[in-house]
Structures are given as structure tokens and as C-alpha cells.
C-alpha atoms as a PDB file:
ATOM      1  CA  UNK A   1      44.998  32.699  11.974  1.00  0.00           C
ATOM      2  CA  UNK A   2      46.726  29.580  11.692  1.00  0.00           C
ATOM      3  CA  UNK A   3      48.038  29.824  15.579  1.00  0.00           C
ATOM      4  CA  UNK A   4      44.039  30.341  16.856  1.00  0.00           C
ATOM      5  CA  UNK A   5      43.693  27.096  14.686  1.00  0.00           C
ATOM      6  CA  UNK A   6      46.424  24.984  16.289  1.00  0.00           C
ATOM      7  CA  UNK A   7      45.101  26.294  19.468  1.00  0.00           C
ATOM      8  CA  UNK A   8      41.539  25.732  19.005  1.00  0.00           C
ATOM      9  CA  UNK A   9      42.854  21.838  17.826  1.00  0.00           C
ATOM     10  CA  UNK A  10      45.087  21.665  20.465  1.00  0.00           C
ATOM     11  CA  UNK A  11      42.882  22.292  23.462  1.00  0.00           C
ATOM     12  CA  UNK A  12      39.381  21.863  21.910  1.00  0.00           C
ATOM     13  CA  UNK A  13      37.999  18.636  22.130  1.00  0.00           C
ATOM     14  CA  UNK A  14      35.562  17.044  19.014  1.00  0.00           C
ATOM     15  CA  UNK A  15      32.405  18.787  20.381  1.00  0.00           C
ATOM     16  CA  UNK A  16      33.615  21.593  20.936  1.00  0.00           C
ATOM     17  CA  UNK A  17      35.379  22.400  17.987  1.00  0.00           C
ATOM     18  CA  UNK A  18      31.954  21.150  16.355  1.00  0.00           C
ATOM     19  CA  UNK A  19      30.220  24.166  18.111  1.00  0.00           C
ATOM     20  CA  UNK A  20      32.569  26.636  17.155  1.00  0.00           C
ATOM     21  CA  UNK A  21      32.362  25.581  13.311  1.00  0.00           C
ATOM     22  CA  UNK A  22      28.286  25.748  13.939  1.00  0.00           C
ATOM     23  CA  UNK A  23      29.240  29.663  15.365  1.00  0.00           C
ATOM     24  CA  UNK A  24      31.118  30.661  12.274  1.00  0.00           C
ATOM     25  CA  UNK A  25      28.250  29.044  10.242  1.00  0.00           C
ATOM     26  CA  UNK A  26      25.499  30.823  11.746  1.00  0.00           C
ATOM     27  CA  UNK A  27      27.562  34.200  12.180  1.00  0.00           C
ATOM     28  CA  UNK A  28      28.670  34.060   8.824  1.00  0.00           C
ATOM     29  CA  UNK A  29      27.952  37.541   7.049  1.00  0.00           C
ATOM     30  CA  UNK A  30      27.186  36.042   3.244  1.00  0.00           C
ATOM     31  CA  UNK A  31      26.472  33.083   1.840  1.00  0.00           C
ATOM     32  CA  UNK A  32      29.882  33.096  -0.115  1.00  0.00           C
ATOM     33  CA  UNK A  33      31.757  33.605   3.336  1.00  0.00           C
ATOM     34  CA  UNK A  34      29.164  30.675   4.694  1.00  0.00           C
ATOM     35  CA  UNK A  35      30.474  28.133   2.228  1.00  0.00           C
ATOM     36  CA  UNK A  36      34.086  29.118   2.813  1.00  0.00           C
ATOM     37  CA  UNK A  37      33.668  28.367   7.050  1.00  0.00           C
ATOM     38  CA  UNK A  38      31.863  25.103   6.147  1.00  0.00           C
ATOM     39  CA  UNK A  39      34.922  24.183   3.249  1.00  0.00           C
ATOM     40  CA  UNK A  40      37.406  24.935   6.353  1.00  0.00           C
ATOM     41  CA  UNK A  41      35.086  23.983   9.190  1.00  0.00           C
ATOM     42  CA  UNK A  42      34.726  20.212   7.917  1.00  0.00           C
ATOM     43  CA  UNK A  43      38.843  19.878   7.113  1.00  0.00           C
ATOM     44  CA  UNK A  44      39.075  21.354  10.772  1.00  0.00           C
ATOM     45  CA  UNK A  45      36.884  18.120  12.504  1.00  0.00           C
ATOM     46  CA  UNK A  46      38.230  15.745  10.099  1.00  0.00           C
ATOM     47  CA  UNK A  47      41.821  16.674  11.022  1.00  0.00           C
ATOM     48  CA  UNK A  48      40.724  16.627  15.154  1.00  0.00           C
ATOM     49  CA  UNK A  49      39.433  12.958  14.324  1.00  0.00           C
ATOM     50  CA  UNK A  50      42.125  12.028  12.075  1.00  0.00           C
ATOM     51  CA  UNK A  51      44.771  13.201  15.508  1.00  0.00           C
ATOM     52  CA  UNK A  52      42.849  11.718  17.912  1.00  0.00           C
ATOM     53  CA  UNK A  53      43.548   7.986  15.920  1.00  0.00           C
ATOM     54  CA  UNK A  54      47.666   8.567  16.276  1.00  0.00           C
ATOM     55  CA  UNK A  55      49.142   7.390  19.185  1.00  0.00           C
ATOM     56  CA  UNK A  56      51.542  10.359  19.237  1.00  0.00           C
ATOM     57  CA  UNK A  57      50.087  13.899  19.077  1.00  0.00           C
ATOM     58  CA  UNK A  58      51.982  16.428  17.309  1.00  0.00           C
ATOM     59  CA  UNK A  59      53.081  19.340  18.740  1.00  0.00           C
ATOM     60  CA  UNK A  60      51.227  23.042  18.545  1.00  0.00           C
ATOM     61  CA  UNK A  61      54.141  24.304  16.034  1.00  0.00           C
ATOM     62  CA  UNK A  62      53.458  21.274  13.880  1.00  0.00           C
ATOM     63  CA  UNK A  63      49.689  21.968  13.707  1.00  0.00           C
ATOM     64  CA  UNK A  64      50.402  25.248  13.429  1.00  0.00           C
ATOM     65  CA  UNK A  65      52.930  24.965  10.031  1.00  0.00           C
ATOM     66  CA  UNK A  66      49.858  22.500   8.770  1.00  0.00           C
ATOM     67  CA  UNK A  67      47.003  24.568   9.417  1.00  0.00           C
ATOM     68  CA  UNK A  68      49.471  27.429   7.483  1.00  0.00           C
ATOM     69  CA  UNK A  69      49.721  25.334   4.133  1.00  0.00           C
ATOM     70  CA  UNK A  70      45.969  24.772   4.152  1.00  0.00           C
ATOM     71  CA  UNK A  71      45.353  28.171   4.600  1.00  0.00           C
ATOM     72  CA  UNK A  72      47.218  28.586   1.531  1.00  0.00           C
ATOM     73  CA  UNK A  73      46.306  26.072  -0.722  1.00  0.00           C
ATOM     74  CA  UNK A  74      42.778  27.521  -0.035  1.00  0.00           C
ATOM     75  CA  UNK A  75      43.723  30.787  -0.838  1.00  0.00           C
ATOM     76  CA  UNK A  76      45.467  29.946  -3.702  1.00  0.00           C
ATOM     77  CA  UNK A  77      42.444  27.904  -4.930  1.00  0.00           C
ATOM     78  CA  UNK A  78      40.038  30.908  -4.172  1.00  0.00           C
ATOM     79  CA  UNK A  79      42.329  33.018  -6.504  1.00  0.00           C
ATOM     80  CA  UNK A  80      41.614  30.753  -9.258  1.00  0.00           C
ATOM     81  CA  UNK A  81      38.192  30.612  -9.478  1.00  0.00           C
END
């Protein structure tokens, strides 16, 4: 999952990315799920604006590792709920 991320980051630009978080929003198949893609969604754009401020973009493999630990930090903060 983390790859489609970096990729979707990497060649998306801010709109679009906004339409694909509106997607998983309005495909979402419970509420619970709903709230989890708008959690992730938002961190998604606000990382895509926070890149687009650095004068040196980092690389797919770097977004990719990134997009990994936040995938994990969310999982592990799911788990203790």
C-alpha cells in the first residue's frame, strides 16, 4: 500500500490527489472505514503541500519508507483503541 501511496504523491498533483481522497470517502463501505480514509486522506494532502514547499523533492523510495511508518503508527494506534 505504501508504494500506490508514493506513487499517487509522486505523480499526482494537489487536485488530484484531492479527488482521489473524495473517492475513498464516498466509496467508503462504513462509517468506521470513512473516518479512517479521511484520518489518512488529510495526512496524504498535507504531506503533497508540505513537498511541494522544499526545493528538493525526495525520491519515490523515500516517500515510500515514510508513507510505511505512517501506515504503522496508524495501525499501531488503531490496535489501541
Amino acid at each position: 500500500m505504501a508504494a500506490q501511496m508514493a506513487q499517487l504523491l509522486a505523480t499526482s498533483d494537489l487536485e488530484e490527489l484531492r479527488e482521489v481522497v473524495r473517492r475513498w470517502l464516498f466509496d467508503a463501505p462504513t462509517e468506521r472505514v470513512r473516518n479512517q480514509y479521511e484520518v489518512f486522506g488529510a495526512k496524504l494532502l498535507d504531506m503533497k503541500l508540505a513537498l511541494a514547499e522544499q526545493p528538493i523533492q525526495p525520491t519515490r523510495e523515500e516517500l515510500e519508507q515514510a508513507l510505511t511508518m505512517m501506515l504503522r503508527l496508524a495501525a499501531q494506534s488503531e490496535r489501541s483503541r
